[in-house]
Protein backbone atom coordinates (compact mmCIF):
# COMPACT_ATOMS: atom_id res chain seq x y z
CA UNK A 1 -119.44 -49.15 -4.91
CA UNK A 2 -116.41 -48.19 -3.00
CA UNK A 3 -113.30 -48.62 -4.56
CA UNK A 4 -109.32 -49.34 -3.26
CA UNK A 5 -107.31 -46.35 -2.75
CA UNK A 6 -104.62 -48.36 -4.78
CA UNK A 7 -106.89 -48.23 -7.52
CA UNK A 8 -107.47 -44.50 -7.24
CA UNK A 9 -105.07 -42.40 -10.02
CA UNK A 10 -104.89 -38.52 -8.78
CA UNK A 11 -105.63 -35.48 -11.42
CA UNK A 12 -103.58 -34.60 -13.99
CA UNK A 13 -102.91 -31.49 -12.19
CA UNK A 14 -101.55 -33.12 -9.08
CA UNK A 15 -99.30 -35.50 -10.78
CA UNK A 16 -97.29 -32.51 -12.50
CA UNK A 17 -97.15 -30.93 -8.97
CA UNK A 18 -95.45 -34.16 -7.52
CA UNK A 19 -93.34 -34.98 -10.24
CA UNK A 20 -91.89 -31.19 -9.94
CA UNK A 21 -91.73 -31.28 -6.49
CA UNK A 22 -89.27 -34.23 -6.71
CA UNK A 23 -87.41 -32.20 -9.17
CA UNK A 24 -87.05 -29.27 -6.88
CA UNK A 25 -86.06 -31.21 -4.17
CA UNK A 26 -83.71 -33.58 -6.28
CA UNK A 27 -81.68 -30.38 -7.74
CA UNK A 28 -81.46 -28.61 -4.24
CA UNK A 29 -80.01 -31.90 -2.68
CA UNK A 30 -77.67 -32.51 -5.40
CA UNK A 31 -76.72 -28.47 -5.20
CA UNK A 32 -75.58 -28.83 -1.51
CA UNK A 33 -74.14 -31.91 -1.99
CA UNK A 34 -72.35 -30.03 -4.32
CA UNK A 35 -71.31 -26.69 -2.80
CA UNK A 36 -70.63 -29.48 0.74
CA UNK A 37 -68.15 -30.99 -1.36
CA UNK A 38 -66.61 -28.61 -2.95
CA UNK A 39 -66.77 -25.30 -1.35
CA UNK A 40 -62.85 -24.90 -1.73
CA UNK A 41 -63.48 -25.92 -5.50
CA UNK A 42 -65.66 -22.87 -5.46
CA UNK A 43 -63.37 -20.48 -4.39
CA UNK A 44 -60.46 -21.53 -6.31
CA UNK A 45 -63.15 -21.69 -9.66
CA UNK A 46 -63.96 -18.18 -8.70
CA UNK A 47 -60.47 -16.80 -8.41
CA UNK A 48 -59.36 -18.30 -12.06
CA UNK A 49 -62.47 -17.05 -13.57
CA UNK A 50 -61.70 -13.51 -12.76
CA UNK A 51 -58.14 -14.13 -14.09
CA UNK A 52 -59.39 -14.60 -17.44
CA UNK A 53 -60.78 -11.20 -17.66
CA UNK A 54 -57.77 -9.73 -16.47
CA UNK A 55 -55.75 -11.79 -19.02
CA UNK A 56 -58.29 -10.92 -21.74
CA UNK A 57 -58.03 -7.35 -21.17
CA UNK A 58 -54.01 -7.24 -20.47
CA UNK A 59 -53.30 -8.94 -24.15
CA UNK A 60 -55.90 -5.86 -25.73
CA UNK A 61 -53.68 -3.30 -24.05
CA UNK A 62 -50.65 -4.79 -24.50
CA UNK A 63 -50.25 -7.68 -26.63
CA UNK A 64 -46.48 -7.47 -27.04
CA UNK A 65 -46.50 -8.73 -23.31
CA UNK A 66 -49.59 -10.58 -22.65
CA UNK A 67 -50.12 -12.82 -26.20
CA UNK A 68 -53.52 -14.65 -26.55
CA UNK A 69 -51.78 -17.69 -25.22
CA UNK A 70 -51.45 -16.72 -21.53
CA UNK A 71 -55.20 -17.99 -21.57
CA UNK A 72 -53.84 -21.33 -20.75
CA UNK A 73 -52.58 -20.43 -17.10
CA UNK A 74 -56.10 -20.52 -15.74
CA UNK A 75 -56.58 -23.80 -17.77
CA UNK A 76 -53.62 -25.52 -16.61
CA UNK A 77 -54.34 -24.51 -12.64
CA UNK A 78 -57.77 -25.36 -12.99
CA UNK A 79 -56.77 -28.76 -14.35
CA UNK A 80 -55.11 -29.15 -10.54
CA UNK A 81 -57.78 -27.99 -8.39
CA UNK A 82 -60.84 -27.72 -10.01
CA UNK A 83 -63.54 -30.72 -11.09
CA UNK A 84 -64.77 -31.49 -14.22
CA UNK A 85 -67.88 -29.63 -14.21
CA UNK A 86 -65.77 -26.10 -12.72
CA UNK A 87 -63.47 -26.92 -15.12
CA UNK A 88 -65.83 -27.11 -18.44
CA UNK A 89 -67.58 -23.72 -17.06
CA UNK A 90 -64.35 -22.67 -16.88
CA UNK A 91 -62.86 -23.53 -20.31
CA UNK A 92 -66.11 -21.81 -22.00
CA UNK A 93 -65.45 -18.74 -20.54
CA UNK A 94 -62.17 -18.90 -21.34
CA UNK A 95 -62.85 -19.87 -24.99
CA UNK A 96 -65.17 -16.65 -25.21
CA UNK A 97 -62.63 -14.51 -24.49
CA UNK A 98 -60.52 -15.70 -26.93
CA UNK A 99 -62.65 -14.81 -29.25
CA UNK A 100 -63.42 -11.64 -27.47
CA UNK A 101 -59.36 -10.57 -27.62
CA UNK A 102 -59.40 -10.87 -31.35
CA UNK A 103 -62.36 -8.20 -31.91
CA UNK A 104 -61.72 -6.32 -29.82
CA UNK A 105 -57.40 -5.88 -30.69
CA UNK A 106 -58.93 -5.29 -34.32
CA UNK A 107 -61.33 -2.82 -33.62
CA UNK A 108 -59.18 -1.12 -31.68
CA UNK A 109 -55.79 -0.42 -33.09
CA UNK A 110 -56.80 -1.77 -36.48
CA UNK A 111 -54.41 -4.70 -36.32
CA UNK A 112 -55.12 -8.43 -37.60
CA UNK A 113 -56.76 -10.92 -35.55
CA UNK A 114 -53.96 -12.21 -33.55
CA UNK A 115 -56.03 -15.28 -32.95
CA UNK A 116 -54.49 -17.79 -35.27
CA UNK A 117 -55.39 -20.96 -35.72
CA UNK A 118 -52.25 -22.51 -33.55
CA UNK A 119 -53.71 -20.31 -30.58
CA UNK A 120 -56.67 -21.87 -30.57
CA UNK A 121 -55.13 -25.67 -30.58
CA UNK A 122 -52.94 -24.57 -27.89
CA UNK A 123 -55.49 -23.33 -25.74
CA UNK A 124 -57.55 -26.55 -26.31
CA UNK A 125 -55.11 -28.85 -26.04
CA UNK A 126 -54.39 -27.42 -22.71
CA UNK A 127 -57.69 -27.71 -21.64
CA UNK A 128 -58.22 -31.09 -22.87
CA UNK A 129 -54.91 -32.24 -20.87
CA UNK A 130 -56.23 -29.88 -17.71
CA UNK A 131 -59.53 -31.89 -17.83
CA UNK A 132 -57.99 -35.26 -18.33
CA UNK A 133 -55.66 -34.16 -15.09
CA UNK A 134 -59.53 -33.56 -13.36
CA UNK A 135 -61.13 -36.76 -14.25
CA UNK A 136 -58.47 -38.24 -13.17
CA UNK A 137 -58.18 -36.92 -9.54
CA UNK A 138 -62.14 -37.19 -9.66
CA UNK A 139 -61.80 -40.58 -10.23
CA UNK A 140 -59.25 -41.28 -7.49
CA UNK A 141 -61.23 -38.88 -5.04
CA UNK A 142 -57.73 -37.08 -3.89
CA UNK A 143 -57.66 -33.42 -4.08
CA UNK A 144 -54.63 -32.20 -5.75
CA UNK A 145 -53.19 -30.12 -2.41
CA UNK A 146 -53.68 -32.33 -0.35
CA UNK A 147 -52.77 -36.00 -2.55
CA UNK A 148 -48.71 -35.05 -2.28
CA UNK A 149 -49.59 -34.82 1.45
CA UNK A 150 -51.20 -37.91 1.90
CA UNK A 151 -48.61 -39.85 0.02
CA UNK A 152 -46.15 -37.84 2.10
CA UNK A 153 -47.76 -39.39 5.31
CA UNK A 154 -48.41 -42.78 3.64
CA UNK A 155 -44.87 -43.31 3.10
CA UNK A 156 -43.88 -41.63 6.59
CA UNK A 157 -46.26 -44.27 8.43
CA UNK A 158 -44.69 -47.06 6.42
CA UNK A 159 -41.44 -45.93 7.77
CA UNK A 160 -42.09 -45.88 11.14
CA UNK A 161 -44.56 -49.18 11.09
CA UNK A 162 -40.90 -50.21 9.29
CA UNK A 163 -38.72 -49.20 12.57
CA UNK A 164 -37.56 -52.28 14.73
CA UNK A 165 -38.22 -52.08 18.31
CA UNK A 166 -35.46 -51.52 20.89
CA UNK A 167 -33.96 -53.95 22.32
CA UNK A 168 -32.30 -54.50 26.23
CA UNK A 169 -28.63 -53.92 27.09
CA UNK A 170 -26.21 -56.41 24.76
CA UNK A 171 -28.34 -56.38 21.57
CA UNK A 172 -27.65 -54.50 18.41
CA UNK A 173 -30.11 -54.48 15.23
CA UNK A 174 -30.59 -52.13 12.37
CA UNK A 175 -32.69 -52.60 9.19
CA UNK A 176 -32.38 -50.92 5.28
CA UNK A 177 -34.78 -50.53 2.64
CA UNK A 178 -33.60 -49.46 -0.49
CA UNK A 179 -36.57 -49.38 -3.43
CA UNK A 180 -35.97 -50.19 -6.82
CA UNK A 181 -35.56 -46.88 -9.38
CA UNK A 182 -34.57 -44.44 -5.93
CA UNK A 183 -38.72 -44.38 -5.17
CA UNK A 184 -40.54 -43.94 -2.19
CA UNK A 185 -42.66 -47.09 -2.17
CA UNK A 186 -40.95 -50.78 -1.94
CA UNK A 187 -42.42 -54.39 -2.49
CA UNK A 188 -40.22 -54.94 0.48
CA UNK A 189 -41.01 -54.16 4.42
CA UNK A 190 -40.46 -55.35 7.45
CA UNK A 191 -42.48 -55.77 10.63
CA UNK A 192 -41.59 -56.63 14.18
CA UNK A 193 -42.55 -56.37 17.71
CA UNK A 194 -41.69 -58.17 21.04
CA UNK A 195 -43.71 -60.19 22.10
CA UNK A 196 -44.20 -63.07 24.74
CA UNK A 197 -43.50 -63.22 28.47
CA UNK A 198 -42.55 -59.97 29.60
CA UNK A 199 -41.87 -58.78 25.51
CA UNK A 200 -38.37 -60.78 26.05
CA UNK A 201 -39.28 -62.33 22.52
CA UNK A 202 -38.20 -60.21 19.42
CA UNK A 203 -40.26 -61.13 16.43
CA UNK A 204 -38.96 -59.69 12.81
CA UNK A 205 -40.59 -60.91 9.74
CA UNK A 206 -38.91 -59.66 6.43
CA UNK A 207 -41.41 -60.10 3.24
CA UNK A 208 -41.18 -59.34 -0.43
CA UNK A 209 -44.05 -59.03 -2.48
CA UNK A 210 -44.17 -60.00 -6.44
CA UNK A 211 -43.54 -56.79 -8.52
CA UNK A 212 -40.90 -54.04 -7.39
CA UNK A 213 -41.17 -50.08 -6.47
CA UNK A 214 -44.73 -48.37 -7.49
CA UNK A 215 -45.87 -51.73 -8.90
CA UNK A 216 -45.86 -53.45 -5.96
CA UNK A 217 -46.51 -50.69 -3.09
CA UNK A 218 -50.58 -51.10 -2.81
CA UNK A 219 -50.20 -54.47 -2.21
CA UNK A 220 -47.15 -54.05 0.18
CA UNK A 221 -48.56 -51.83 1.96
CA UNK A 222 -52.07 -53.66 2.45
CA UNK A 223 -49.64 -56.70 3.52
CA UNK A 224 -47.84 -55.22 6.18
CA UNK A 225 -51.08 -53.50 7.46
CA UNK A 226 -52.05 -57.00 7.69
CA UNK A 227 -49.12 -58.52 8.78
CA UNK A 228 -48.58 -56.02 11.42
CA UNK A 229 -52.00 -56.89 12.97
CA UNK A 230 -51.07 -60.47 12.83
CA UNK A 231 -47.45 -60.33 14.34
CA UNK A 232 -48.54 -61.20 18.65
CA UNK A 233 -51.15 -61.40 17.70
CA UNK A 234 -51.21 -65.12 17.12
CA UNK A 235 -48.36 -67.87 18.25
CA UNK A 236 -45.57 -68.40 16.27
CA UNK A 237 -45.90 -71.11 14.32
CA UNK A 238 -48.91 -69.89 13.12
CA UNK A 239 -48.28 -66.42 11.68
CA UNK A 240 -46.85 -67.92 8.03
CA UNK A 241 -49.80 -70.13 7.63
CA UNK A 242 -52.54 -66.94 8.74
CA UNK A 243 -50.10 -65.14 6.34
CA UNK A 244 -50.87 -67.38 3.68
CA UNK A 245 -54.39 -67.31 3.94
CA UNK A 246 -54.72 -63.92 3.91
CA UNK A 247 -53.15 -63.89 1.01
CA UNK A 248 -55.31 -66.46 -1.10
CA UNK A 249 -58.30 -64.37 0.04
CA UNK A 250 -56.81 -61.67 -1.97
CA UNK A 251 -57.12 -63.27 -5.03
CA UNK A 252 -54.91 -61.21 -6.90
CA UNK A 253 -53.54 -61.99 -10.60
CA UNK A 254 -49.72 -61.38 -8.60
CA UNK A 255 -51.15 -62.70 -5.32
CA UNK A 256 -47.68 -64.17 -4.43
CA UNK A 257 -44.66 -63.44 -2.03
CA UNK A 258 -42.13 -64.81 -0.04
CA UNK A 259 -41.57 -63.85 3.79
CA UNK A 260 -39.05 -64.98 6.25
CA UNK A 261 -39.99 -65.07 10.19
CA UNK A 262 -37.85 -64.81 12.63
CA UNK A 263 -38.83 -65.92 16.60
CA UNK A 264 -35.59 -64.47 18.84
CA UNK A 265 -35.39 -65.07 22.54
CA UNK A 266 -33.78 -61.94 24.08
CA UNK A 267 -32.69 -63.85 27.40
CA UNK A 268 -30.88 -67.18 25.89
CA UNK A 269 -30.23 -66.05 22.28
CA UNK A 270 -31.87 -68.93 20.87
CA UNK A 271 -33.99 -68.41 17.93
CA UNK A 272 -36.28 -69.78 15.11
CA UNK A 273 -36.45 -69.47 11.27
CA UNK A 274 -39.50 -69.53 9.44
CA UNK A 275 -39.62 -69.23 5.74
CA UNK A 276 -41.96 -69.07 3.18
CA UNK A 277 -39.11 -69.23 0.44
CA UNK A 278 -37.33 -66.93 1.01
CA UNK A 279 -33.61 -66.80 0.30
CA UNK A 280 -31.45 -68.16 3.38
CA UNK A 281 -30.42 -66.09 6.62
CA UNK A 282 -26.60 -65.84 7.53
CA UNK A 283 -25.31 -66.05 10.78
CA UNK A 284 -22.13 -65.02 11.48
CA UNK A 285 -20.25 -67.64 14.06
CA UNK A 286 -18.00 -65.33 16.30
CA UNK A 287 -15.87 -68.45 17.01
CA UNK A 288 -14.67 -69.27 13.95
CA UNK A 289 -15.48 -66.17 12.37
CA UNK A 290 -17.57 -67.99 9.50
CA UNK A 291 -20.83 -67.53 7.83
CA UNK A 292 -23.35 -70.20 7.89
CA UNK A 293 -26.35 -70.40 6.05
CA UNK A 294 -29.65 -70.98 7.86
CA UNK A 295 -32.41 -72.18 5.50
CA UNK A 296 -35.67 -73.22 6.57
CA UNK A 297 -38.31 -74.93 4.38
CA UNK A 298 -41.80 -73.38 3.14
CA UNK A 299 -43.00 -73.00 -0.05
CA UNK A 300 -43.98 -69.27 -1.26
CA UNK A 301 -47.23 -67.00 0.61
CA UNK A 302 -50.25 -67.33 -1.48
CA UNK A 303 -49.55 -70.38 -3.88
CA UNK A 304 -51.79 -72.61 -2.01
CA UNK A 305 -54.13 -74.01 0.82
CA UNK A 306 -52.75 -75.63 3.80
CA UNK A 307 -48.91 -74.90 3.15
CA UNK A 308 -46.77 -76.19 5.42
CA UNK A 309 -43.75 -73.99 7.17
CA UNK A 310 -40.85 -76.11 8.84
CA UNK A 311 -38.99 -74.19 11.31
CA UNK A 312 -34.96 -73.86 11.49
CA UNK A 313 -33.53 -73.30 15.07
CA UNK A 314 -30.15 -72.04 15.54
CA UNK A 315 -28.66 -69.69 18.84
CA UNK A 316 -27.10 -66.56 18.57
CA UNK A 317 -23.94 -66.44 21.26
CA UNK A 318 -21.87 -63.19 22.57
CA UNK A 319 -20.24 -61.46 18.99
CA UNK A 320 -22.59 -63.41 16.70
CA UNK A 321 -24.58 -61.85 13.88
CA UNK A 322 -27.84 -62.50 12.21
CA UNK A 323 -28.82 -61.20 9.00
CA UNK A 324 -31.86 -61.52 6.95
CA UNK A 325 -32.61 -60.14 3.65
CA UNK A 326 -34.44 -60.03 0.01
CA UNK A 327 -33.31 -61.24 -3.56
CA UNK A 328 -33.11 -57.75 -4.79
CA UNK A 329 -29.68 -58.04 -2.60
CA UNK A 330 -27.76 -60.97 -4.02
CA UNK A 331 -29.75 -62.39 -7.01
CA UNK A 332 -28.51 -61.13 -10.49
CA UNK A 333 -29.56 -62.85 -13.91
CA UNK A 334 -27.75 -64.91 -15.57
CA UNK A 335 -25.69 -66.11 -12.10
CA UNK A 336 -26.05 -68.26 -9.16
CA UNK A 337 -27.40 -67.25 -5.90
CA UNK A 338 -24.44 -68.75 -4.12
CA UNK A 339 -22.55 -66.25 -5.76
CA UNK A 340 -24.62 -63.43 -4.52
CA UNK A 341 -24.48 -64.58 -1.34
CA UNK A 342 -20.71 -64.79 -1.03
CA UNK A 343 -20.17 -61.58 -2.53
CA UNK A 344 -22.72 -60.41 0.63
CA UNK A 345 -20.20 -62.39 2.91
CA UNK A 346 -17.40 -61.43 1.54
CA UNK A 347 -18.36 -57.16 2.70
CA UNK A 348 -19.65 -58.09 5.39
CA UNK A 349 -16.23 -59.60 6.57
CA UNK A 350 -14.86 -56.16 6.89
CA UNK A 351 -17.00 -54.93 9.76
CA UNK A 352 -16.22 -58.51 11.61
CA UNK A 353 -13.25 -56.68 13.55
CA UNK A 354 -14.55 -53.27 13.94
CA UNK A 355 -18.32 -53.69 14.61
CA UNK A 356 -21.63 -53.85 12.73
CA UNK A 357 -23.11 -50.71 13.98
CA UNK A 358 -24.47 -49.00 10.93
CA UNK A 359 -23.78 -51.62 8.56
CA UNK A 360 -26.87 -52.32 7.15
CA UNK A 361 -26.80 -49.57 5.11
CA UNK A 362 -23.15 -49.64 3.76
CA UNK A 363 -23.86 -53.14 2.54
CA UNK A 364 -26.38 -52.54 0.32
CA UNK A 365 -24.16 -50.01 -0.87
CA UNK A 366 -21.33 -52.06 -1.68
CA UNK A 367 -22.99 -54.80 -2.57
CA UNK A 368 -25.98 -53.67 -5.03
CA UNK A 369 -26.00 -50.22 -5.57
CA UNK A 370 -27.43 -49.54 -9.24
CA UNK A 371 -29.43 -52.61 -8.90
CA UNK A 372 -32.86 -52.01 -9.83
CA UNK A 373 -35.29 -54.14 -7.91
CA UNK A 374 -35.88 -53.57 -4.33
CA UNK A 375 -33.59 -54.59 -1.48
CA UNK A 376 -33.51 -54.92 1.80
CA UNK A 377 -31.56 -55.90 4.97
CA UNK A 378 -32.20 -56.73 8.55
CA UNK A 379 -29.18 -57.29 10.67
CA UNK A 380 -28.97 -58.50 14.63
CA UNK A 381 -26.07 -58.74 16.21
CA UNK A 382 -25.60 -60.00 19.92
CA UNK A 383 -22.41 -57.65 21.32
């Protein structure tokens, strides 16, 4: 009776064959995979494991110089560039020739071990801090010479995705970030673009996300990636509300932020506020040579479905001045916001007469200095 191939179990003899056939061909994957990854790992493992020779045979000739200690320079390097795995190989060898050093010192000059116990916690507690360094950029999947770079570039990008396009003939604008703690990363950026008929619309919107400096930078920076690609791209009225949506999508524990939009015609001066509650704009009335705040009603990004944004509209004539800005600028604890904002007023006065060109930065200056949350300032002026 014929029976199903399914039923069918091969000889002993072939299943062993299979089963280390598979083996074979899973170590020779995972060993290029490997050596793909890491061929740079490779050379840098190879360099500091022929430095631990060297060092091994440098503290036998002359110990005076070279103590049993300098074992931890490999260590400490390889806890920068090397993996785990290079690093372990690495720390073995390393812990031979420790023990190495001390036989070899006493059965050549006839001196004591110099391998005390204290040498040997050193050296481990380097290498236990060198491979907590590894798993760490392991984890993170940055190498070590080339993680300052990218941060380098990530902050350089955020920068110039920062920078406020130019304007025509007659307008003058200029925006500051200043971090909290003097970092590189802010809860606070700002995106623009011109947009509409012939790009004679200038669109800025100023947003500051909960959390300040390093604590808030992923998620600043994944907003105005975001925001960015949503600024034109959609009509006015609707970028706060997108905005907000995004932002519920997120679903994170500090999913909240406040954002202030502004819509500026380049041709007629007039101009709309948006604001997801944010602190107030000031514009500066040439005439009477007053500020006036501009408030606009929306509640916060990322609180809740189907907010609402209600627009303020305003114009900016010849010698008037628009500024926008974040809390971090005139909020202190323990005092009124009024009084922040008058004390913003108040320097600002002093560049009424002679210009605002390169104010932006002189306010925050003056105005909070050695505060430490992150401010900004975005200032327009129509000459």
């Amino acid at each position: 009776m014929a029976r199903g191939s399914d039923t069918v179990r091969p000889p002993a003899r072939v299943r062993v064959q299979r089963a280390l056939h598979r083996a074979r061909v899973g170590l020779r994957r995972a060993a290029v995979d490997y050596f793909r990854g890491g061929a740079s790992d490779w050379l840098a493992f190879a360099t500091l494991l022929l430095t631990v020779p060297l060092l091994g045979w440098a503290t036998v000739l002359w110990p005076e110089w070279c103590p049993p200690e300098s074992l931890v320079l490999p260590l400490l390097l390889g806890g920068l560039v090397l993996r785990p795995a290079s690093l372990l190989g690495l720390y073995v060898v390393t812990a031979t020739a420790l023990v190495m050093e001390g036989l070899l010192i006493e059965a050549r000059r006839g001196q004591p071990d110099p391998v005390t116990p204290g040498t040997i916690l050193v050296v481990a507690g380097v290498a236990m801090a060198g491979l907590l360094i590894a798993q760490f950029r392991s984890r993170v999947g940055v190498p070590w010479r080339r993680g300052s770079t990218m941060l380098f570039d990530l902050r350089e990008r955020i920068s110039a995705q920062s920078r406020l396009p130019r304007l025509p003939s007659g307008w003058h604008h200029e925006m500051s970030l200043r971090p909290a703690g003097g970092q590189s990363f802010s809860g606070d950026f700002v995106v623009a673009a011109r947009t509409g008929p012939q790009r004679r619309v200038l669109e800025v919107v100023l947003t500051d996300v909960s959390g300040k400096g390093m604590d808030a930078a992923s998620r600043s920076l994944l907003l105005s990636g975001a925001f960015g690609g949503l600024l034109g791209s959609l009509p006015p009225h609707a970028f706060l509300p997108a905005a907000n949506g995004y932002l519920l999508r997120q679903d994170w524990d500090e999913g909240f932020a406040t954002s202030i939009h502004l819509v500026l015609d380049l041709d007629t001066g007039d101009f709309e506020l948006m604001s997801a509650g944010h602190p107030p704009a000031l514009q500066l009335n040439a005439g009477t040579g007053r500020w006036q705040e501009i408030e606009a009603e929306g509640p916060l990004l990322g609180v809740y479905d189907g907010a609402e944004f209600h627009p303020a509209k305003g114009t900016l004539r010849r010698g008037d001045v628009l500024m926008l800005f974040t809390d971090g600028l005139v909020e202190r604890s323990g005092h009124d916001l009024s009084e922040g904002i008058d004390r913003l007023t108040g320097e600002a006065d002093r560049y009424v007469t002679t210009g605002f060109r390169g104010a932006a930065w002189h306010l925050i200056e003056s105005v909070a200095r050695d505060v430490n949350d992150d401010r900004a300032l975005v200032l327009i002026e129509r000459e």
